[in-house]
C-alpha atoms as a PDB file:
ATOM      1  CA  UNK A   1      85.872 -90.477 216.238  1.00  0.00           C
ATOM      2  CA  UNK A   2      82.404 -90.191 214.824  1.00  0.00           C
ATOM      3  CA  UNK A   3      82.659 -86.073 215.135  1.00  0.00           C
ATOM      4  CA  UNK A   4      85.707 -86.246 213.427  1.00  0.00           C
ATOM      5  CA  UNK A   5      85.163 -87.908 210.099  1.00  0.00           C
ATOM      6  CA  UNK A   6      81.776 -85.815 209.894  1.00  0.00           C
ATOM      7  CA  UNK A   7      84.196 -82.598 210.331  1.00  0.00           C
ATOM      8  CA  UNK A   8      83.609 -80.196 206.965  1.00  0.00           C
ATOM      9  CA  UNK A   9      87.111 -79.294 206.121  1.00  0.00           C
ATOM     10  CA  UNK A  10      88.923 -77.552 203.349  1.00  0.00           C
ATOM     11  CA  UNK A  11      92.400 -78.116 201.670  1.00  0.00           C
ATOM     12  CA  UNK A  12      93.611 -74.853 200.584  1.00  0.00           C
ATOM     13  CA  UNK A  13      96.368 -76.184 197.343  1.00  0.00           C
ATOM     14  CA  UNK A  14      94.070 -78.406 195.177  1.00  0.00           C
ATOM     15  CA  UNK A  15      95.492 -81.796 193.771  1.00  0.00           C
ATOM     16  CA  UNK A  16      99.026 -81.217 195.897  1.00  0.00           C
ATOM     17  CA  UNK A  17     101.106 -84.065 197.231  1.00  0.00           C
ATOM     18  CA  UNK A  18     100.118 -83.630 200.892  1.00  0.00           C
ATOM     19  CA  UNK A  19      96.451 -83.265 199.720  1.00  0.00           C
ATOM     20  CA  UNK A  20      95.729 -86.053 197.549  1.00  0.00           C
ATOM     21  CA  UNK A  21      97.193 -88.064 200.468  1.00  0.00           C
ATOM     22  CA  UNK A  22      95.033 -86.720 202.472  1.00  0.00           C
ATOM     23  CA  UNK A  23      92.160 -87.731 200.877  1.00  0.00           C
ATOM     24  CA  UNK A  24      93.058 -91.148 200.270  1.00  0.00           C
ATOM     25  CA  UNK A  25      94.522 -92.164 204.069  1.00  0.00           C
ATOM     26  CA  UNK A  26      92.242 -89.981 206.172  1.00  0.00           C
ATOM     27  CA  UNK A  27      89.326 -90.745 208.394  1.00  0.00           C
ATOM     28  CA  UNK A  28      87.626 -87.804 207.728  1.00  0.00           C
ATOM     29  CA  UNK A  29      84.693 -88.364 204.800  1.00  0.00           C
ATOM     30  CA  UNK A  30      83.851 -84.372 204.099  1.00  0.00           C
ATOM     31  CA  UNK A  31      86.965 -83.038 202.177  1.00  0.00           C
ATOM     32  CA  UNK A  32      87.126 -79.956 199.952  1.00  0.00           C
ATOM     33  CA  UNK A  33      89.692 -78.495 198.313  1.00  0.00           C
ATOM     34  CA  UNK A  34      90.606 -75.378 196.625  1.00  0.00           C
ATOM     35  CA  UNK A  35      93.345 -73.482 194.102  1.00  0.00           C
ATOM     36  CA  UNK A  36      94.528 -70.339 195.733  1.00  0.00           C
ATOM     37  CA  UNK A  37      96.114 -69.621 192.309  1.00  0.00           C
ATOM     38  CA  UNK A  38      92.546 -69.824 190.638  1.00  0.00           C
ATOM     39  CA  UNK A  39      90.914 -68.471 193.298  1.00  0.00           C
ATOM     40  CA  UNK A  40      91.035 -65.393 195.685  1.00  0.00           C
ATOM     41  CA  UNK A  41      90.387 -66.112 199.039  1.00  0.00           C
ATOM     42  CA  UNK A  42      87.775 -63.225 199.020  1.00  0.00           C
ATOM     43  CA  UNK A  43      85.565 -65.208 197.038  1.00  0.00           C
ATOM     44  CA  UNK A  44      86.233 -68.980 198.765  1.00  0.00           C
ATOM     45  CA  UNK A  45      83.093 -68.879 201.025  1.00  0.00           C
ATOM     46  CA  UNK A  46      84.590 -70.299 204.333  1.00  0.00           C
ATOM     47  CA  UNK A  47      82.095 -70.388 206.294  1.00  0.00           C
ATOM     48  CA  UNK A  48      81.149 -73.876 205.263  1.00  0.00           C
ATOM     49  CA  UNK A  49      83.776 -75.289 206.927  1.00  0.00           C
ATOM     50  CA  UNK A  50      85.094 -76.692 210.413  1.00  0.00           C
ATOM     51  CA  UNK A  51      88.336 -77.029 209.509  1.00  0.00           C
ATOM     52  CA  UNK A  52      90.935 -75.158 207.116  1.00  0.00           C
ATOM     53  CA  UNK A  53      94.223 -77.346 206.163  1.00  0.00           C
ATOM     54  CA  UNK A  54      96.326 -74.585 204.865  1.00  0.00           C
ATOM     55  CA  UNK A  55      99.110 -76.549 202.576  1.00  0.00           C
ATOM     56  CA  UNK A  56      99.720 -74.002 199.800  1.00  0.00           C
ATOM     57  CA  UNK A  57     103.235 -73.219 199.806  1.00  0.00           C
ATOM     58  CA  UNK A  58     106.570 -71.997 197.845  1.00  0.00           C
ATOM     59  CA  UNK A  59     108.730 -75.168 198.489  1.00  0.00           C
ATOM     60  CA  UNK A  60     111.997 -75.007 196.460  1.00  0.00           C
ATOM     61  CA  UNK A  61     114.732 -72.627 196.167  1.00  0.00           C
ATOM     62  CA  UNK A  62     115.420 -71.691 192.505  1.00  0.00           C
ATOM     63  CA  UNK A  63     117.244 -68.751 191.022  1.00  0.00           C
ATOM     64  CA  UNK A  64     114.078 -68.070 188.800  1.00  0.00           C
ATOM     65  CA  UNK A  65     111.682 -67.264 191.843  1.00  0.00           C
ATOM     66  CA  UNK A  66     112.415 -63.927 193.616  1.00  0.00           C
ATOM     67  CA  UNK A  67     112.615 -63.753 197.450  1.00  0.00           C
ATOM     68  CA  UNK A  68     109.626 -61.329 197.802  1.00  0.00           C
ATOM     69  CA  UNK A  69     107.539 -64.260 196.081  1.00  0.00           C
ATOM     70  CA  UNK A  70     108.088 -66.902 199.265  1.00  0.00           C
ATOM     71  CA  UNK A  71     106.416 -64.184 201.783  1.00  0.00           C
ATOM     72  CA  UNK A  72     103.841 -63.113 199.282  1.00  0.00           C
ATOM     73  CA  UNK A  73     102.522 -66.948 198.774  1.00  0.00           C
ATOM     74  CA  UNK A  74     104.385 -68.712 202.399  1.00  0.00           C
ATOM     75  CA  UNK A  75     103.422 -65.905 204.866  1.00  0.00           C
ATOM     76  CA  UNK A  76     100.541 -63.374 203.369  1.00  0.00           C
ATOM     77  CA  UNK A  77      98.641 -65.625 201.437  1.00  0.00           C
ATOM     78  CA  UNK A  78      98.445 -67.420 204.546  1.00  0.00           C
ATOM     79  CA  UNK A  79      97.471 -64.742 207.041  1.00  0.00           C
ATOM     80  CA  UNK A  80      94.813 -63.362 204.517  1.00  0.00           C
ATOM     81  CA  UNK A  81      93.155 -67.204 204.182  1.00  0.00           C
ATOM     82  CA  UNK A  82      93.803 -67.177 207.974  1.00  0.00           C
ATOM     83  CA  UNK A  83      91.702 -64.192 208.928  1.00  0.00           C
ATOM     84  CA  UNK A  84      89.272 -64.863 206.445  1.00  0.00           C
ATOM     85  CA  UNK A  85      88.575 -68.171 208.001  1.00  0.00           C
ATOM     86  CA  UNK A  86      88.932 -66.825 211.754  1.00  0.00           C
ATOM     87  CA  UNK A  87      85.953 -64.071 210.581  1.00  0.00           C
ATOM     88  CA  UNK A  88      83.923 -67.188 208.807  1.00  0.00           C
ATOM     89  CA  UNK A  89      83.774 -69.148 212.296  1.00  0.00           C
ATOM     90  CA  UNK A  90      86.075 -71.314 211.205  1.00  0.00           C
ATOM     91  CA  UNK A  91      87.141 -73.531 214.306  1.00  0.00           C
ATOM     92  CA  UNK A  92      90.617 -74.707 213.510  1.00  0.00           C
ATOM     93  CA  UNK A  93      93.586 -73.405 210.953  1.00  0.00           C
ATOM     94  CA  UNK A  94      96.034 -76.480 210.523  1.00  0.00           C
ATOM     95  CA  UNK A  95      98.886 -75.179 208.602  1.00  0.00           C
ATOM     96  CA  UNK A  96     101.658 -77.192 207.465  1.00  0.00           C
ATOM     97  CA  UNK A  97     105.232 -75.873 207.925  1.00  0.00           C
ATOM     98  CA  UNK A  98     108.776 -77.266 207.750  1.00  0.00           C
ATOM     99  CA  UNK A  99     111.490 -78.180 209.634  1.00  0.00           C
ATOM    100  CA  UNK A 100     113.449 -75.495 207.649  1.00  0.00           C
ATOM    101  CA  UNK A 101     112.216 -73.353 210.137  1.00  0.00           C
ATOM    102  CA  UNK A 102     115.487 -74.229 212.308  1.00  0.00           C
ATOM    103  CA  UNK A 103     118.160 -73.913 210.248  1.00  0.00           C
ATOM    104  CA  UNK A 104     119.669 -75.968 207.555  1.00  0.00           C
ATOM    105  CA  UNK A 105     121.942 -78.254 209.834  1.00  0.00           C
ATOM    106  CA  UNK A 106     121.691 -80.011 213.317  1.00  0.00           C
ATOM    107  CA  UNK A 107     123.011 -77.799 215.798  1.00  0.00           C
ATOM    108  CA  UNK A 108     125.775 -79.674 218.283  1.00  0.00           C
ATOM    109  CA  UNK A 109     123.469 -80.283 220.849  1.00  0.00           C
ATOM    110  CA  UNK A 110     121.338 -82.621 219.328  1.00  0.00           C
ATOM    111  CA  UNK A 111     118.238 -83.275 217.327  1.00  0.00           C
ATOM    112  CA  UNK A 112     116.078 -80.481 217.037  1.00  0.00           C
ATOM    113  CA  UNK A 113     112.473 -80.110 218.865  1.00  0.00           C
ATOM    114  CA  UNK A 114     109.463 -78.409 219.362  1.00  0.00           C
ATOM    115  CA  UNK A 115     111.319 -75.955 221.413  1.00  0.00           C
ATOM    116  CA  UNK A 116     114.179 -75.234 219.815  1.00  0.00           C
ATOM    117  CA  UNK A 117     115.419 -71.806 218.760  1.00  0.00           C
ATOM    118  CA  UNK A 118     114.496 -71.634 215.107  1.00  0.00           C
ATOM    119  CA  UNK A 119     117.023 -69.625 212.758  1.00  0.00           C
ATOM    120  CA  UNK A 120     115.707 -70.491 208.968  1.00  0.00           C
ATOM    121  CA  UNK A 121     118.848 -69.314 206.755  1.00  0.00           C
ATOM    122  CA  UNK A 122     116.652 -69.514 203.496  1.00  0.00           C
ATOM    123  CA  UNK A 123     113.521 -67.618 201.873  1.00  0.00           C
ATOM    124  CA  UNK A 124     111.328 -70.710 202.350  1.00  0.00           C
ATOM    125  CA  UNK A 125     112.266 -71.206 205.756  1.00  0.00           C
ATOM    126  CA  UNK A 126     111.939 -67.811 207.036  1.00  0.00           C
ATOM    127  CA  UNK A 127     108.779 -67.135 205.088  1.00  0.00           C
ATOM    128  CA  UNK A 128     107.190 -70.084 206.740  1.00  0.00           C
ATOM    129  CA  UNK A 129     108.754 -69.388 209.837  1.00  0.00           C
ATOM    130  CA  UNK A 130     107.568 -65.601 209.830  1.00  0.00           C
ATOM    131  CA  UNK A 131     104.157 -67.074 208.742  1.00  0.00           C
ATOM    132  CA  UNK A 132     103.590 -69.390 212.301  1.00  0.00           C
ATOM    133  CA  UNK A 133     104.482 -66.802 214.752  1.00  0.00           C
ATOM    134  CA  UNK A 134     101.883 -64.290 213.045  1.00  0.00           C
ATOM    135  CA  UNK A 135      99.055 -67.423 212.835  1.00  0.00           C
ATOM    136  CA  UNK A 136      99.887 -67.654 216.478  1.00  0.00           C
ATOM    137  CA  UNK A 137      98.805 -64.516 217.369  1.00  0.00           C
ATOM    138  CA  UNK A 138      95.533 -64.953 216.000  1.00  0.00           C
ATOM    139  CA  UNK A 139      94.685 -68.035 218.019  1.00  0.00           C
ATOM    140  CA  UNK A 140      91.491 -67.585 220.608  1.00  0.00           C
ATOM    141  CA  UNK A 141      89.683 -70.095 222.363  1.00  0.00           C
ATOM    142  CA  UNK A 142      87.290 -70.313 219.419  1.00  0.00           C
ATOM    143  CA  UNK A 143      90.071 -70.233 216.640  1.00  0.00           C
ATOM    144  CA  UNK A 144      92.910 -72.911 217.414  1.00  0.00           C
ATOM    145  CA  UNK A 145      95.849 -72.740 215.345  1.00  0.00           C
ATOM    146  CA  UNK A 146      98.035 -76.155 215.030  1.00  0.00           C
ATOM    147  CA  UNK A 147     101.009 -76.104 212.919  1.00  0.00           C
ATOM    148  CA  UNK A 148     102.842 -78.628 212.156  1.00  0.00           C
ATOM    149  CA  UNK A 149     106.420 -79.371 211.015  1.00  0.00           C
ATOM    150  CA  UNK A 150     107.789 -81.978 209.274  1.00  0.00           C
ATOM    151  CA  UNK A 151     111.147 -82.911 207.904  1.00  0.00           C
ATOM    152  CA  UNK A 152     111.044 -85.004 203.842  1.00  0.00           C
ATOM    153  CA  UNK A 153     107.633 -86.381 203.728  1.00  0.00           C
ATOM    154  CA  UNK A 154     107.050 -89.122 201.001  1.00  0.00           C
ATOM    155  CA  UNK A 155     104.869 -91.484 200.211  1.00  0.00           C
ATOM    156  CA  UNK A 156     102.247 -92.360 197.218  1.00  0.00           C
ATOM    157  CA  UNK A 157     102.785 -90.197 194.062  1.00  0.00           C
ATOM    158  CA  UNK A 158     106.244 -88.659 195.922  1.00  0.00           C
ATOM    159  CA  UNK A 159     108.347 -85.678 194.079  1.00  0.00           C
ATOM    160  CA  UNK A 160     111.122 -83.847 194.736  1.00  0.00           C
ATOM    161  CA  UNK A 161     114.159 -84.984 196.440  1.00  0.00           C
ATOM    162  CA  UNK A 162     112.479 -88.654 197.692  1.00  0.00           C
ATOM    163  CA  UNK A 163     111.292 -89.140 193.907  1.00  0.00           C
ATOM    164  CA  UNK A 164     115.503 -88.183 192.893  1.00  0.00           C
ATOM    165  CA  UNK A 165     116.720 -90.713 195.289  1.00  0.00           C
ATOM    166  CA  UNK A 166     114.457 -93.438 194.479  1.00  0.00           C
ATOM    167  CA  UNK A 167     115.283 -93.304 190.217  1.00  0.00           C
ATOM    168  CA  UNK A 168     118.788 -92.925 191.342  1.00  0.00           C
ATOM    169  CA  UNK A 169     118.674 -96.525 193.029  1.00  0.00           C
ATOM    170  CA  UNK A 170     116.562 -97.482 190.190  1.00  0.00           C
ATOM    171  CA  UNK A 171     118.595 -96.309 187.808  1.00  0.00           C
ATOM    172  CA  UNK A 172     122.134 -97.315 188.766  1.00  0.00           C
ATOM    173  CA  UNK A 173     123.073-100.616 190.157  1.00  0.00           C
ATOM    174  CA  UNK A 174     126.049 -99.221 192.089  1.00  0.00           C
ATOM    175  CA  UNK A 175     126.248 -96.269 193.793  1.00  0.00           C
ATOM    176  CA  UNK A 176     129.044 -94.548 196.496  1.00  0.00           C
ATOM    177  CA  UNK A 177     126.656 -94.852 199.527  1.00  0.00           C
ATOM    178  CA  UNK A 178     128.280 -97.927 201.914  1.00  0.00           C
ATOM    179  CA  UNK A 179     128.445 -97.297 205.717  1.00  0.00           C
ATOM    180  CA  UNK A 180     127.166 -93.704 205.681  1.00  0.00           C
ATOM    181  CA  UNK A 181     126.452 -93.474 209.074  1.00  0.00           C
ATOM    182  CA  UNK A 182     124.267 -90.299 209.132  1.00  0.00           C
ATOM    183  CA  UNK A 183     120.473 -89.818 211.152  1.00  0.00           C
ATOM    184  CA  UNK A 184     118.012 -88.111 208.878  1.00  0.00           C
ATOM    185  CA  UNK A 185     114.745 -87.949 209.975  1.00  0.00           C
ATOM    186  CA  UNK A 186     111.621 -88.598 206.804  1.00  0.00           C
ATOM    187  CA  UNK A 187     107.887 -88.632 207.565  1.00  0.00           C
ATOM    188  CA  UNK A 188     105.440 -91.123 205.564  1.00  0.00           C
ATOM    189  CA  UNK A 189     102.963 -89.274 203.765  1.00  0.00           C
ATOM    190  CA  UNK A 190      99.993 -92.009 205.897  1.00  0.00           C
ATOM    191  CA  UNK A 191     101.806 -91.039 209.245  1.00  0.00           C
ATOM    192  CA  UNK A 192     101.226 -87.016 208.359  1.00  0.00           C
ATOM    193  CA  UNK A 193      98.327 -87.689 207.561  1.00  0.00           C
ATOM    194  CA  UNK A 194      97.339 -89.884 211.099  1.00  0.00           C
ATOM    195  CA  UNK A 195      99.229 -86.927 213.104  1.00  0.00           C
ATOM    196  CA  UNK A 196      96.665 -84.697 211.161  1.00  0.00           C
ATOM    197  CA  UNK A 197      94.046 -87.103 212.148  1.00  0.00           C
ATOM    198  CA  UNK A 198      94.860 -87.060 215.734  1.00  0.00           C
ATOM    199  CA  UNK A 199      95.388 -83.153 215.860  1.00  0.00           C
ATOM    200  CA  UNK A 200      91.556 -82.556 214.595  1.00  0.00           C
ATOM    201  CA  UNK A 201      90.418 -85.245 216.976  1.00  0.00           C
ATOM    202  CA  UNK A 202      91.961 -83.512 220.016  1.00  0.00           C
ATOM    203  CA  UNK A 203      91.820 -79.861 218.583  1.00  0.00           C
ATOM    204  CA  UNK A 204      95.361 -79.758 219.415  1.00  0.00           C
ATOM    205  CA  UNK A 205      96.755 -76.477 219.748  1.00  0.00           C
ATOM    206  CA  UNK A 206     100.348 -75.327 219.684  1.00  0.00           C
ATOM    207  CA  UNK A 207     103.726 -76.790 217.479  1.00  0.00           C
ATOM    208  CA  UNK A 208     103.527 -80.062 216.375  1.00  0.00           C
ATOM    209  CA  UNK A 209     106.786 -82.145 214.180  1.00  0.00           C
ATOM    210  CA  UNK A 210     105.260 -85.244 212.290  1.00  0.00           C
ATOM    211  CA  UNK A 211     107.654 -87.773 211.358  1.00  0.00           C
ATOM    212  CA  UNK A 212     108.425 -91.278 211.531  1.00  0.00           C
ATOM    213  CA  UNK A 213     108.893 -92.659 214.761  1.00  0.00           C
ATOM    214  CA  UNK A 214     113.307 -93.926 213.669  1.00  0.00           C
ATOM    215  CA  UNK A 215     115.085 -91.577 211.330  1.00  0.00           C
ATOM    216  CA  UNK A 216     117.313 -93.699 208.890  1.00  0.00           C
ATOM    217  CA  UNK A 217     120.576 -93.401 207.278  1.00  0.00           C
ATOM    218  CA  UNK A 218     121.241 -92.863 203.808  1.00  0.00           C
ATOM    219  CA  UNK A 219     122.481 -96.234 203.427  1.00  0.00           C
ATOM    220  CA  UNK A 220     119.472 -97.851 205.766  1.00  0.00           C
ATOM    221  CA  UNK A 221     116.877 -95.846 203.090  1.00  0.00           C
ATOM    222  CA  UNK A 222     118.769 -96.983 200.136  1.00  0.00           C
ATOM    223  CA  UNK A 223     118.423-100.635 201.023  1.00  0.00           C
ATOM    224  CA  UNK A 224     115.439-100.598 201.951  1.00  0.00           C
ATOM    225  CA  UNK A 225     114.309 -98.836 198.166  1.00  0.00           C
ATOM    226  CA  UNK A 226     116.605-101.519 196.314  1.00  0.00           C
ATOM    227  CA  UNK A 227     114.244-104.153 198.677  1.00  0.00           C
ATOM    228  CA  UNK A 228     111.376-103.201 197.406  1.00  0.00           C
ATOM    229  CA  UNK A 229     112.428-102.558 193.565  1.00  0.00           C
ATOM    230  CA  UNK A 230     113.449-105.739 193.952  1.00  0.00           C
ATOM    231  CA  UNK A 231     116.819-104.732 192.489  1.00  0.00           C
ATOM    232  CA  UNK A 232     120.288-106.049 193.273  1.00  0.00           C
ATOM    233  CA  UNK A 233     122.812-102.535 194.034  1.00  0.00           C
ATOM    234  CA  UNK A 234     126.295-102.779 195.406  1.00  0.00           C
ATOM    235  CA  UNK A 235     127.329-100.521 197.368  1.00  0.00           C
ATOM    236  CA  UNK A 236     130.895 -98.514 198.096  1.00  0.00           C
ATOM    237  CA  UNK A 237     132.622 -96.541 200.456  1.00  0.00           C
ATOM    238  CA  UNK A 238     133.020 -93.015 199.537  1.00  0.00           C
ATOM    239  CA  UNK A 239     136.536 -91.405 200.307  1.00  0.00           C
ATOM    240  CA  UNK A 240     135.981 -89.442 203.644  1.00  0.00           C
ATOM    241  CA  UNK A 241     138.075 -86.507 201.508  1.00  0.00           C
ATOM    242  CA  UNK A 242     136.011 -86.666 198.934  1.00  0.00           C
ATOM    243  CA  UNK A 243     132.516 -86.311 200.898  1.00  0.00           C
ATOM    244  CA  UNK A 244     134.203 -83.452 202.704  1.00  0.00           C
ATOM    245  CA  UNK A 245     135.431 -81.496 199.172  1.00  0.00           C
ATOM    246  CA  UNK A 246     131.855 -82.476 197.995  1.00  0.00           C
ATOM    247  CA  UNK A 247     130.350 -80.680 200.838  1.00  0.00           C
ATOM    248  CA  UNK A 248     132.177 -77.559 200.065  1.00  0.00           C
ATOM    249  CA  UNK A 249     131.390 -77.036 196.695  1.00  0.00           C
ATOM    250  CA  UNK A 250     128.021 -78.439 196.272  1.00  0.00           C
ATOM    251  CA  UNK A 251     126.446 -78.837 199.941  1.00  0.00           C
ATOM    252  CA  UNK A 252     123.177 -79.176 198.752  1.00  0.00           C
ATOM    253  CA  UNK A 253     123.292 -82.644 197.173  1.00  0.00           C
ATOM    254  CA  UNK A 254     126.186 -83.727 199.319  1.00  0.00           C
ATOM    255  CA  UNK A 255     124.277 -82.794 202.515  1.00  0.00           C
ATOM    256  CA  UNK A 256     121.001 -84.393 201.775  1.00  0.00           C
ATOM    257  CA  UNK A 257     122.993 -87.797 200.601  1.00  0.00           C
ATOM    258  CA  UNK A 258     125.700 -87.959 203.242  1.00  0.00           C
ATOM    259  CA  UNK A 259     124.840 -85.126 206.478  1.00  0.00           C
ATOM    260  CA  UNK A 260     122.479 -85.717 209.201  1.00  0.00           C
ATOM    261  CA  UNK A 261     119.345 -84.229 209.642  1.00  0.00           C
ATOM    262  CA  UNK A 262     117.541 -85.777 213.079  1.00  0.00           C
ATOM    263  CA  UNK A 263     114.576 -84.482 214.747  1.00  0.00           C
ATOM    264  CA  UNK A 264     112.996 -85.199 217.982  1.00  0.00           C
ATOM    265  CA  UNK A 265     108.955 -85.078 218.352  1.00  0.00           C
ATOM    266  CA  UNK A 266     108.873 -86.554 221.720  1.00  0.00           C
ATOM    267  CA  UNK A 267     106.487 -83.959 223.265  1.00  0.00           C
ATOM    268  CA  UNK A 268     104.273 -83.768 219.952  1.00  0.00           C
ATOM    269  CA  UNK A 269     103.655 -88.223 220.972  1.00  0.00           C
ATOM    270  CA  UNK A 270     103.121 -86.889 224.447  1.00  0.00           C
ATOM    271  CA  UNK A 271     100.888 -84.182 223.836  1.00  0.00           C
ATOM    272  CA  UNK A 272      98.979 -86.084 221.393  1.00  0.00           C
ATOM    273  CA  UNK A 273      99.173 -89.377 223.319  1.00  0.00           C
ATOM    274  CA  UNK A 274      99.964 -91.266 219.414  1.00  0.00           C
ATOM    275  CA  UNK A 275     102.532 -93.072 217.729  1.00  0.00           C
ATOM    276  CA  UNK A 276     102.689 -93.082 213.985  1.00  0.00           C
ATOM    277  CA  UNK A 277     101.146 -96.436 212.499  1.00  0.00           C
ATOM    278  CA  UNK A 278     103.630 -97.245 209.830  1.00  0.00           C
ATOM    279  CA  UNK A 279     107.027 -98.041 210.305  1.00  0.00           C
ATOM    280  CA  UNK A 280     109.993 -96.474 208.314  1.00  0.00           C
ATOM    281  CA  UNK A 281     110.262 -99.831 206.114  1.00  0.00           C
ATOM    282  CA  UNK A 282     106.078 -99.928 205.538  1.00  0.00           C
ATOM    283  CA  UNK A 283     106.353 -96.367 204.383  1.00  0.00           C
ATOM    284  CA  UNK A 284     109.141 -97.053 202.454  1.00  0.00           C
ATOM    285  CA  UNK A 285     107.548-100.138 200.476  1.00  0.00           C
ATOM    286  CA  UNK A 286     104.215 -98.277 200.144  1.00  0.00           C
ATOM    287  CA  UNK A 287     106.033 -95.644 198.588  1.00  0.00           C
ATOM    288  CA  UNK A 288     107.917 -97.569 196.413  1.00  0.00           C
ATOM    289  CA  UNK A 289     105.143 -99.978 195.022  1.00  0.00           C
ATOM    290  CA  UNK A 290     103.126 -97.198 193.929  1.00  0.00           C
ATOM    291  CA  UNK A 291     106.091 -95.827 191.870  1.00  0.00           C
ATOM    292  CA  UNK A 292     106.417 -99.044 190.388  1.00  0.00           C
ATOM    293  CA  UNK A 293     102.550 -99.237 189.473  1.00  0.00           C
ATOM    294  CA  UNK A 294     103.209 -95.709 187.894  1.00  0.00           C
ATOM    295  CA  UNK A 295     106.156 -95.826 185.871  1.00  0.00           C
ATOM    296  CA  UNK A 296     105.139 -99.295 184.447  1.00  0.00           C
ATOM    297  CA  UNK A 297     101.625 -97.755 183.379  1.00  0.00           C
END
């Protein structure tokens, strides 16, 4: 544990939302980080460092950012800060992925693994998709490669979708999400961070999905929030009919609120011998406290 927290590593995506988390929750001491948009990784002097957490990314699909922009930034901006830090002496590349990788809904057969065949139907998930089996080629027995996927991660200073959900239960005291009885899986920004940890410590090698050892439903996760706000919500039964018309015409909302979304990261516990040390409910209020320390500020 010692050699660990004296490990020199770089974040490459200064001040992001996996980073800062990072920072705060990890047992490693020495911890850079760097703007790839400020900087060229030409002139980043790598050789510094141990370790290289690559978390610079193109995240959301929007109309306004053309497809040819997720590979630029997702795969080749990766590979170039990946060689670089391979011809540096750089021991380990960590980069962060996505579940996205697979597809955008459970296939029949179950939650999705390690293993399973990935089929990303979007930019962002074939960008980062086409980006790990390239990093994998570079591996050697002095350059591991880890990469790890992970399904919604929140936690302290969360954006995005998690951020959405939580001012919509803090917003409106009743809300069409009773008995959904969906499986989504999250992962706690402090349980990325441990699996992180754990991967340095072991020099882990290979395909890795962090999450949170239950997945929840939407109406476990809304509960939970309303807990924590310390806010009374009621809670209704949306027409089955109405879910399914939703689905149809705006999937992307409708999905996220009422579809499952379940992943299984049995072999990544194995592998790593680790269980994540927060539970859905202590990410949950962690998450939510600090959003109440923020927005009353």
């Amino acid at each position: 544990m010692n050699e660990i927290k004296m490990s020199k590593t770089l974040i490459t995506g200064a001040n992001s939302f996996v980073g800062s988390n990072f920072i705060r929750f990890s047992c490693i001491k020495s911890i850079d980080e760097v703007s790839l948009f400020e900087n060229k990784p030409a002139d980043i002097d790598f050789s510094k460092y141990n370790i290289i957490i690559h978390l610079v990314a193109i995240v959301h699909q929007s109309e306004q950012i053309q497809e040819d922009e997720y590979f630029r930034i997702n795969r080749d901006l990766c590979l170039n800060v990946a060689q670089r830090a391979k011809d540096a002496g750089v021991k380990q590349f960590i980069f962060l992925s996505t579940v996205k990788v697979y597809g955008e809904y459970n296939p029949v057969s179950g939650p999705w693994n390690e293993d399973s065949v990935c089929n990303p139907d979007d930019s962002y998930g074939k960008s980062k998709y086409e980006a790990e089996i390239e990093l994998r080629k570079m591996e050697t027995p002095d350059f591991t490669v880890s990469i790890i996927r992970t399904p919604l991660v929140y936690g302290v200073g969360v954006k995005a979708n998690m951020l959405s959900i939580l001012k919509l239960v803090d917003r409106f005291p009743v809300l069409p999400l009773a008995k959904v009885n969906n499986k989504r899986s999250f992962t706690s920004a402090e349980n990325l961070v441990a699996f992180i940890d754990r991967i340095i410590e072991k020099r882990a090698s290979g395909i890795f999905i962090a999450m949170d050892e239950k997945p929840l439903s939407t109406t476990e996760l809304v509960k939970m929030i309303s807990k924590y706000l310390n806010k009374k919500i009621w809670l209704f039964r949306m027409p089955g009919f109405i879910v399914r018309m939703g689905k149809a015409r705006i999937p992307k909302i409708f999905d996220r609120l009422y579809g499952s979304f379940e992943m299984d990261n049995s072999k990544t516990l194995k592998l790593l011998d680790f269980r994540p040390p927060l539970s859905s409910e202590e990410g949950i209020q962690s998450m939510v406290e600090s959003y109440v320390k923020i927005k009353n500020a």
